[in-house]
Protein backbone atom coordinates (compact mmCIF):
# COMPACT_ATOMS: atom_id res chain seq x y z
CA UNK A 1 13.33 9.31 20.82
CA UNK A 2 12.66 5.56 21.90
CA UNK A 3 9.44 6.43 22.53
CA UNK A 4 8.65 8.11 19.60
CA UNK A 5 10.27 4.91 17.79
CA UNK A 6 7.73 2.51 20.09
CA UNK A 7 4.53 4.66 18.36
CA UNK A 8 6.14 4.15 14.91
CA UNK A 9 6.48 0.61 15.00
CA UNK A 10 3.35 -0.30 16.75
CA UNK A 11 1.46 2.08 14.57
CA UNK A 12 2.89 0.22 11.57
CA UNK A 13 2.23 -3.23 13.16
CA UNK A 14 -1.15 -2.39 14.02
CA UNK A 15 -1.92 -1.53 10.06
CA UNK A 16 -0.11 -4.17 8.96
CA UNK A 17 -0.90 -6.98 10.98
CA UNK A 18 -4.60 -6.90 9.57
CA UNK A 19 -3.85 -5.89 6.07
CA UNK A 20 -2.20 -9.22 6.30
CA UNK A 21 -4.31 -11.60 7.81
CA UNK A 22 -6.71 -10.33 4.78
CA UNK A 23 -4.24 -11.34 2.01
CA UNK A 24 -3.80 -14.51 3.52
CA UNK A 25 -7.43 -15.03 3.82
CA UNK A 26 -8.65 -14.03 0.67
CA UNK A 27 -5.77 -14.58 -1.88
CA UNK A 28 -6.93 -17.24 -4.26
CA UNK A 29 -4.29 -18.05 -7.39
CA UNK A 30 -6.97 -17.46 -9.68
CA UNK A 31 -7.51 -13.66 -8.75
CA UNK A 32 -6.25 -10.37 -8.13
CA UNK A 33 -8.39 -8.72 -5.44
CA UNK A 34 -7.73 -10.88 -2.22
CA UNK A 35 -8.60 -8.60 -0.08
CA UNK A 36 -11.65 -7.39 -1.27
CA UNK A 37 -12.32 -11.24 -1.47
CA UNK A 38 -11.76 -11.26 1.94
CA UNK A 39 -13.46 -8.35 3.33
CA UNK A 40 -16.99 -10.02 1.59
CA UNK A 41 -16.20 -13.15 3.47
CA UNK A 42 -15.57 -11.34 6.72
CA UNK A 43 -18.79 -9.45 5.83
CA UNK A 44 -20.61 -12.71 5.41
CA UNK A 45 -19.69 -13.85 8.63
CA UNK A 46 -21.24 -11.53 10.11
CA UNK A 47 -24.39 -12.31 8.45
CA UNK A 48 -23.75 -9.14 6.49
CA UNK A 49 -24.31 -9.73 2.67
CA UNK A 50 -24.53 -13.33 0.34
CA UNK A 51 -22.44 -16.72 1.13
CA UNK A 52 -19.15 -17.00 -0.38
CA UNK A 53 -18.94 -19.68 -2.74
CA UNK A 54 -15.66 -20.55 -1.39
CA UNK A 55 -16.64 -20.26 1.80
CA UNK A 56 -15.34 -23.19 3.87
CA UNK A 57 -12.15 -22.40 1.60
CA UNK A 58 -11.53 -18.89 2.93
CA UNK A 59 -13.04 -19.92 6.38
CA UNK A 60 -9.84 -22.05 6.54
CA UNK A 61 -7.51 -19.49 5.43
CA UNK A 62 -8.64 -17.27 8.00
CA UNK A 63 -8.28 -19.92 11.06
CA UNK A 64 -4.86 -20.60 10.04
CA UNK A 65 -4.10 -17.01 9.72
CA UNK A 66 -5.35 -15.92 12.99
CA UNK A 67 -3.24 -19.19 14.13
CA UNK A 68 -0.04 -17.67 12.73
CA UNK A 69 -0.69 -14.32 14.50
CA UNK A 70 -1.51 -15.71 17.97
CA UNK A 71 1.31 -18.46 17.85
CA UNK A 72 3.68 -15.91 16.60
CA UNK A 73 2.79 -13.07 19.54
CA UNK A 74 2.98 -16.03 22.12
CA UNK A 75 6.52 -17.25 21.37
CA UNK A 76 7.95 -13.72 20.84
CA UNK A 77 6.04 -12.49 24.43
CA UNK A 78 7.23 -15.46 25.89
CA UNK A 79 11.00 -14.85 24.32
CA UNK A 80 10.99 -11.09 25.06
CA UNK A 81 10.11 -11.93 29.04
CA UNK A 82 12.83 -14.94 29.08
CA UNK A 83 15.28 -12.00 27.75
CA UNK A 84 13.94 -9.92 30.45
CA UNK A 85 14.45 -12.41 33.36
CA UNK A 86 17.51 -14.18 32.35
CA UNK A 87 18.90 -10.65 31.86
CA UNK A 88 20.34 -12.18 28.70
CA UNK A 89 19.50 -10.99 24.66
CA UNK A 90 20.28 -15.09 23.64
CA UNK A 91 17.69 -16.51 26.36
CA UNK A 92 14.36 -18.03 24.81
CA UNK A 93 11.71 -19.89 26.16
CA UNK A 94 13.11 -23.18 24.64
CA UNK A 95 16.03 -23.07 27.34
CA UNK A 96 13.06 -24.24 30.07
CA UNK A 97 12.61 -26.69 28.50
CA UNK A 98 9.14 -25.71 28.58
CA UNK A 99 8.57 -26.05 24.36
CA UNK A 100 10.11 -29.58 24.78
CA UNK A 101 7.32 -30.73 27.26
CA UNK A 102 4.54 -29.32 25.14
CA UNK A 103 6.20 -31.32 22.27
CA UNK A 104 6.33 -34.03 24.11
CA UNK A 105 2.78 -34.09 25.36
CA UNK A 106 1.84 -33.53 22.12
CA UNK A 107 3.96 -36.39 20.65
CA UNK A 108 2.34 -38.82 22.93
CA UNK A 109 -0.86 -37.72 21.65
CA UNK A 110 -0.52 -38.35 18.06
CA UNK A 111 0.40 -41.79 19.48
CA UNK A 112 -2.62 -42.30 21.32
CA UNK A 113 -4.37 -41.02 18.54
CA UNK A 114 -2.69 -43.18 15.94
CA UNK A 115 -3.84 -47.02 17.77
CA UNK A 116 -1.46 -46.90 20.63
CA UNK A 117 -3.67 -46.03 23.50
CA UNK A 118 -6.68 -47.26 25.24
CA UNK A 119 -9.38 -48.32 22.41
CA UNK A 120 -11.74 -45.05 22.72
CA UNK A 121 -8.55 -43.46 21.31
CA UNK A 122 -7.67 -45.57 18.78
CA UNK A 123 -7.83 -43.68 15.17
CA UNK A 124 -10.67 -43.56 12.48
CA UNK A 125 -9.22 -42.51 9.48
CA UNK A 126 -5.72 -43.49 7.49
CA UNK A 127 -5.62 -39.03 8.04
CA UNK A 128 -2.34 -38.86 9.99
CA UNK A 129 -1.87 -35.08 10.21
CA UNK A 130 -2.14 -33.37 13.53
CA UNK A 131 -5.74 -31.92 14.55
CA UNK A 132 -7.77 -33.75 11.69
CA UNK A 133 -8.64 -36.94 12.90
CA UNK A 134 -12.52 -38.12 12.67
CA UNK A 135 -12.29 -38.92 16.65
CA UNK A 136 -14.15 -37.22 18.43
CA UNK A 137 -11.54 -36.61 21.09
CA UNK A 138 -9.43 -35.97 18.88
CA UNK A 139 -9.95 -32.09 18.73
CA UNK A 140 -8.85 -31.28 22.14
CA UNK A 141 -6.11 -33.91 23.06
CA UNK A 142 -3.54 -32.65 20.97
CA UNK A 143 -3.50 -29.11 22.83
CA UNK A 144 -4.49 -30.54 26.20
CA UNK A 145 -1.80 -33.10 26.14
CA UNK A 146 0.98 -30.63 24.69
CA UNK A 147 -0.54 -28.01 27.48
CA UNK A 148 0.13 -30.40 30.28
CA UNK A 149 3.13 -31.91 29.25
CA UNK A 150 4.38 -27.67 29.23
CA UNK A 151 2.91 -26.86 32.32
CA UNK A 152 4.47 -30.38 33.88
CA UNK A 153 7.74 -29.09 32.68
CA UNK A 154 7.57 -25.77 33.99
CA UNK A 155 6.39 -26.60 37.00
CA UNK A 156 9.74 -29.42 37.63
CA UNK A 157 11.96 -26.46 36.66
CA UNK A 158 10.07 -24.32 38.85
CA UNK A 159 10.34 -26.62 42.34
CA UNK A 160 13.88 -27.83 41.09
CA UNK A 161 15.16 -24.13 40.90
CA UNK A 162 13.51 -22.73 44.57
CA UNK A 163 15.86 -23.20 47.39
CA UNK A 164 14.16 -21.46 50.82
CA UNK A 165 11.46 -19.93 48.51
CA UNK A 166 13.37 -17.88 46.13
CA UNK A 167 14.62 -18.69 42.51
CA UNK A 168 17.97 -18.64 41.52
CA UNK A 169 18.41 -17.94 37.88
CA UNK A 170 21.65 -19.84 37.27
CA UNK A 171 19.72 -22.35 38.63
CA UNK A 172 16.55 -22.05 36.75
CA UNK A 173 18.56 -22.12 33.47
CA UNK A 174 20.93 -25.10 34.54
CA UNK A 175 17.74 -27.07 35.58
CA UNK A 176 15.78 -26.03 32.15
CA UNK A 177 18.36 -27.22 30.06
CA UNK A 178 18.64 -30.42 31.76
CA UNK A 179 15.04 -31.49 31.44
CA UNK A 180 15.31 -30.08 28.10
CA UNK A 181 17.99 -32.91 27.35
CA UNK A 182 15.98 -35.52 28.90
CA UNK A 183 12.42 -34.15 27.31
CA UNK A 184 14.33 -34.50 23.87
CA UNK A 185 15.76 -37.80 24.51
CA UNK A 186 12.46 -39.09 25.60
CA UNK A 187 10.79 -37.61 22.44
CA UNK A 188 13.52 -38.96 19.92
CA UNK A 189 12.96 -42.43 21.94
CA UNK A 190 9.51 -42.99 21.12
CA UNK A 191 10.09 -41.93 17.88
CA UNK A 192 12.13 -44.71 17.29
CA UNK A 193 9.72 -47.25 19.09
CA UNK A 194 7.01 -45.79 16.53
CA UNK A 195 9.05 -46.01 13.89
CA UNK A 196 7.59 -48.78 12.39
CA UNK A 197 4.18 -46.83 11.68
CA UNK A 198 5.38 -44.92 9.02
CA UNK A 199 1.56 -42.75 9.38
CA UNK A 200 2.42 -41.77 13.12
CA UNK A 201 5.76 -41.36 12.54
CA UNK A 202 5.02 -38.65 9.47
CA UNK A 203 2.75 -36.97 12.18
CA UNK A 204 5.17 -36.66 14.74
CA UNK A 205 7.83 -35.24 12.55
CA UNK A 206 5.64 -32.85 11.16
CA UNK A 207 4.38 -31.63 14.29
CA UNK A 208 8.04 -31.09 15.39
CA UNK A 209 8.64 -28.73 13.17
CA UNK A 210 5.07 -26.57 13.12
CA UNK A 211 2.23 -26.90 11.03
CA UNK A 212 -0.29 -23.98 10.94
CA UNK A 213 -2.62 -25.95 8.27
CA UNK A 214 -6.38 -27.86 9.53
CA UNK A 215 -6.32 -25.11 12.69
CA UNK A 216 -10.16 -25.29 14.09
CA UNK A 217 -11.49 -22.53 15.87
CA UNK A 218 -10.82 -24.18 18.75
CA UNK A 219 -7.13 -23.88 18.77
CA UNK A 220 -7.71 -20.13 17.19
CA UNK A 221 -9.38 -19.62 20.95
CA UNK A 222 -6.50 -22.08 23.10
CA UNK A 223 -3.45 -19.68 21.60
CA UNK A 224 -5.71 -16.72 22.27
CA UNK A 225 -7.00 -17.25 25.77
CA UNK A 226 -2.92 -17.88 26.57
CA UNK A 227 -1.54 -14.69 24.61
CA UNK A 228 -4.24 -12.75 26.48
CA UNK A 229 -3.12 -13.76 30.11
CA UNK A 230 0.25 -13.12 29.25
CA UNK A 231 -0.40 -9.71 28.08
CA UNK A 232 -2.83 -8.98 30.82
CA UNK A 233 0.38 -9.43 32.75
CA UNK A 234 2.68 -6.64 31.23
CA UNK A 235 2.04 -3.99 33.67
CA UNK A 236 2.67 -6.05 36.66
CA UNK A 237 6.07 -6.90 35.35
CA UNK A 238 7.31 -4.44 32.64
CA UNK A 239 8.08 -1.60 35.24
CA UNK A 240 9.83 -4.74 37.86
CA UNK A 241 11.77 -6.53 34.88
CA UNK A 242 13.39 -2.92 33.62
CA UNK A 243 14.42 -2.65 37.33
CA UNK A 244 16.05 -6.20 37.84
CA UNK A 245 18.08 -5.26 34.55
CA UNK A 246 20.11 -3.98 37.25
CA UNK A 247 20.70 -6.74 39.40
CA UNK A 248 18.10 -8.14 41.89
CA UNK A 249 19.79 -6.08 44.80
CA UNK A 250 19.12 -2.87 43.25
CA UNK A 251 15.90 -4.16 42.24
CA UNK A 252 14.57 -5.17 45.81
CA UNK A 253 16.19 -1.34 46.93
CA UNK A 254 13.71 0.13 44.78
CA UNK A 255 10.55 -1.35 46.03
CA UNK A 256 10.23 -4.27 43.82
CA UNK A 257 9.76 -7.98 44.42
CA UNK A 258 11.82 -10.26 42.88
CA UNK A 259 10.58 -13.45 43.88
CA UNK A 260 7.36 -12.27 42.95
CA UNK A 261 7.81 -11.28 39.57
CA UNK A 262 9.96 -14.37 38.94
CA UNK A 263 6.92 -16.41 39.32
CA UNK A 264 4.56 -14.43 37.53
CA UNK A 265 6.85 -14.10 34.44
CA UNK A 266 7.98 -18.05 34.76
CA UNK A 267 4.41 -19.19 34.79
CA UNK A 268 3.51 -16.28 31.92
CA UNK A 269 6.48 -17.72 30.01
CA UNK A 270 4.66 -20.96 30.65
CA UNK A 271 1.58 -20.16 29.27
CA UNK A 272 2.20 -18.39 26.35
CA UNK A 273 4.62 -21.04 25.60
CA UNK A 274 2.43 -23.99 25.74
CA UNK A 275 -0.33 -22.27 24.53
CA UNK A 276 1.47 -21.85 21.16
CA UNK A 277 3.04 -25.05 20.95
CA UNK A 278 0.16 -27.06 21.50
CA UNK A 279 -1.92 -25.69 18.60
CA UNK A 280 1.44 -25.14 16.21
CA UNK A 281 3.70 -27.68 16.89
CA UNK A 282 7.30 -26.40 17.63
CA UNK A 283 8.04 -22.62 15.55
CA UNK A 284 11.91 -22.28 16.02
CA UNK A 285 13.29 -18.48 16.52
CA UNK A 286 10.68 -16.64 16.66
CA UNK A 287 11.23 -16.10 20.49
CA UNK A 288 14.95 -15.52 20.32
CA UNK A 289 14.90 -13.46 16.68
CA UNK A 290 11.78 -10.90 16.93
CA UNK A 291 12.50 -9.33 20.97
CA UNK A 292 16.12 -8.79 19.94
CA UNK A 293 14.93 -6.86 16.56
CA UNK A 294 12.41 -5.17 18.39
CA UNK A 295 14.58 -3.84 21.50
CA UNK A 296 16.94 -2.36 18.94
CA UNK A 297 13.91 -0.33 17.89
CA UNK A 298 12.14 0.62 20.77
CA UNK A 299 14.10 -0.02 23.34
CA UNK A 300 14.53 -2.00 26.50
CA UNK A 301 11.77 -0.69 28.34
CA UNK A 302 9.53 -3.44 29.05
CA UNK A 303 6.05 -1.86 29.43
CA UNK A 304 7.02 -1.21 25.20
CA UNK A 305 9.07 -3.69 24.40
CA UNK A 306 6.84 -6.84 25.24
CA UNK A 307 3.87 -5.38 23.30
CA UNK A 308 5.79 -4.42 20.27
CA UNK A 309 7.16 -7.77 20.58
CA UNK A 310 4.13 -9.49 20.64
CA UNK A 311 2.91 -7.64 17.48
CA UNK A 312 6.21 -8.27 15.86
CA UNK A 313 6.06 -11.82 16.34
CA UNK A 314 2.54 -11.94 14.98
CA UNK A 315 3.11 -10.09 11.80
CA UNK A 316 6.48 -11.92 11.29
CA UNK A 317 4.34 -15.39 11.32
CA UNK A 318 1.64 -14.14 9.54
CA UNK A 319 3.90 -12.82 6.64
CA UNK A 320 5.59 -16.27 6.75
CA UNK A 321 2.24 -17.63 5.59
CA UNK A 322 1.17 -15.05 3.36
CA UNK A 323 4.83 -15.38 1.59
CA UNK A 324 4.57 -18.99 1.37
CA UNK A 325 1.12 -19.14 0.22
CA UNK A 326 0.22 -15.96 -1.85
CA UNK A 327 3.72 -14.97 -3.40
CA UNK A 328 5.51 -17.81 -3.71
CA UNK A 329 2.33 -19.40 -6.36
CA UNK A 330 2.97 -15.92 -7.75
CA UNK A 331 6.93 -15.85 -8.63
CA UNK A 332 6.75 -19.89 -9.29
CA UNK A 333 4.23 -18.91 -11.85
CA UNK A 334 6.83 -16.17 -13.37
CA UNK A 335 9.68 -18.37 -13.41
CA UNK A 336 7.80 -20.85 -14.98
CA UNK A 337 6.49 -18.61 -18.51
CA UNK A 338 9.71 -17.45 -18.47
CA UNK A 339 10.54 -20.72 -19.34
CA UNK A 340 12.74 -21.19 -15.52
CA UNK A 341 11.74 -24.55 -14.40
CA UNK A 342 14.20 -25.21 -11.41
CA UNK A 343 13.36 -22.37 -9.83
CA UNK A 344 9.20 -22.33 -10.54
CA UNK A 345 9.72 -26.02 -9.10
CA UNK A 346 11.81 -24.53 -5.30
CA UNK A 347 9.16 -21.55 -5.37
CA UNK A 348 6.12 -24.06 -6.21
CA UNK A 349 7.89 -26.73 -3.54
CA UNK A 350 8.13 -23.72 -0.96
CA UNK A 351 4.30 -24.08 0.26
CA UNK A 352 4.97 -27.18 1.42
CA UNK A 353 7.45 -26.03 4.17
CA UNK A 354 6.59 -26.25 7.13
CA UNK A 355 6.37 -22.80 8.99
CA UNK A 356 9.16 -24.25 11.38
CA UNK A 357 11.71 -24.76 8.68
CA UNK A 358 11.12 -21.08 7.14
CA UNK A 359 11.59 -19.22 10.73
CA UNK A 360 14.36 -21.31 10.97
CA UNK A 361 16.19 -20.68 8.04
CA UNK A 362 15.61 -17.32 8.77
CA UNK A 363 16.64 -17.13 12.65
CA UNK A 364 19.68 -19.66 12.58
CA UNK A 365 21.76 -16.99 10.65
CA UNK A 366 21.02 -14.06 12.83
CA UNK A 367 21.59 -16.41 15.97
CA UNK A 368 25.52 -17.28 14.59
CA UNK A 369 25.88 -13.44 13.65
CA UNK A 370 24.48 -12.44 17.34
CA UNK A 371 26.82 -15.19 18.79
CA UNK A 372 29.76 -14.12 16.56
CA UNK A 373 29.28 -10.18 17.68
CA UNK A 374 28.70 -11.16 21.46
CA UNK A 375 32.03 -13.19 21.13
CA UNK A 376 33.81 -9.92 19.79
CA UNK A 377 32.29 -7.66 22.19
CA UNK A 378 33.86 -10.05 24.84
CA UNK A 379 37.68 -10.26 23.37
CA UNK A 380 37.45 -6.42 23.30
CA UNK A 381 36.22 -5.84 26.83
């Protein structure tokens, strides 16, 4: 039955994953047919028919798009194996601390960008959104900086939490929430001490809570190169990870290596993690709110759940755009001949969101209802 239930979804994920990354591509608020619109473009790219005349237009679309899906995949991969390892349906990779410092990285960036680094760093525009500054470093640092600050993170956590060459998990999540703590403070300190520079400071805040918009190729290939390791990974640690669920004894009784896939999922966490926080900013939820949805689905077999998870997440990010920027200009429009101004103004103000506020209006709820039924389950046991 959970099998059959794994086909469904992933059949229905795999149809509409693309069907949406069209709409969002090729919906334009002056026509109808988007995704005909779309498939031209795509057409034209591959040298396949005439030059769209909005070409750079739906070029950008389509990079931020692709963006959405590959951050959304990462952080719900990298959620779904936290779940797995912690044993735990509230665990997400922001307990490692591991989104805080790719944030951070990425915060010290912006500020290097923005005039306070060496010279060769120094900005070239009054532009003060992430990923469009004329320098020409300016295309990689962001993600570099964000991807070393995560990797940095992880591996503190990592040495902090080994005693004798294993990993204690108690430990792992004590020591994660710690640096987390200190990553934060850190971050909310140089906020302050850029305060003054009301351009960084706009950048900063923006990247903290996700944008998807300016995304270059470049960072459509960074999230994809670390989505694909981390799935490359599954079946060395889906068939281990359904084993541990039953305590690390068992686990080792049955032929598999805990230590081992510790590590592997850890630095896989790690990867994925970073990967999508250094192109998006930080995307709250998505890791703790699409595995849980998706185990009750498919199950909690691993070798199906973090697949389904990762197409999950991707759709769930991608609809988040298409939402904001295809149907929202859509009902504002509606509300607005019908002569509603309030709420054409909210549904007109909507696109402006960033993607981190939307998941997050959407995944703070759940997380109080999942905390509120854990806490029953508890008092009845």
């Amino acid at each position: 039955m959970k099998h059959a239930r794994a086909l469904w979804l992933g059949s229905v994920l795999l149809l509409s994953l693309p069907l949406l990354i069209l709409i969002a591509t090729g919906y334009s608020e002056t026509g109808k047919e988007g995704i005909v619109v779309a498939m031209r473009f795509l057409f034209s790219l591959a040298g396949i028919g005439d030059i769209h005349p909005e070409h750079e237009i739906l070029k950008l679309r389509l990079l931020r798009a692709l963006c959405a899906a590959g951050v959304g995949g990462s952080l719900a991969l990298a959620g779904a194996m936290t779940q797995g390892l912690f044993r735990n349906p509230l665990a997400e990779p922001g307990l490692l601390g591991i989104g805080s410092g790719a944030s951070l990285g990425a915060v010290i960036a912006i500020a290097m960008l923005g005039g306070y680094g060496p010279d060769f760093w120094s900005r070239t525009t009054t532009t003060t959104e992430p990923g469009i500054f004329e320098s020409y470093y300016s295309l990689g640092l962001i993600p570099i900086m964000a991807f070393c600050g995560a990797l940095a993170s992880a591996f503190t956590i990592y040495r902090l939490a080994t005693r004798s060459g294993r990993i204690s998990v108690p430990m792992l999540l004590l020591t994660g929430l710690a640096i987390n703590s200190l990553l934060g403070a850190m971050m909310a300190g140089l906020q302050v001490l850029l305060l003054q520079d009301w351009q960084v400071s706009r950048a900063i805040i923006s990247w903290g809570f996700g944008t998807l918009d300016d995304r270059s190729s470049f960072h459509v290939t960074v999230v994809a190169c670390g989505a694909v390791l981390a799935l490359i990974s599954i079946p060395f640690v889906g068939l281990e990870l359904d084993l541990m669920s039953g305590g690390e004894e068992d686990a080792a009784a049955l032929g598999a290596d805990p230590a081992r896939v510790k590590t592997l999922v850890l630095a896989c966490v790690a990867l994925a993690t970073a990967a999508a926080v250094s192109v998006s900013g930080q995307i709250a939820f998505v890791g703790l709110l699409v595995p849980h949805v998706t185990r009750s689905i498919v199950g909690p077999h691993h070798r199906a759940l973090l697949p389904a998870s990762f197409l999950a997440g991707a759709t769930l990010l991608v609809l988040v755009v298409v939402l904001q920027h295809a149907a929202a200009p859509i009902i504002a429009e509606q509300f607005q001949g019908a002569g509603h101004l309030t709420l054409a103004n909210i549904f007109t103000r909507l696109a402006s969101l960033q993607p981190g506020v939307v998941t997050s209006l959407m995944g703070a709820p759940f997380f109080l209802a999942l905390l509120l039924r854990q806490g029953r389950r508890e008092l009845g046991a």
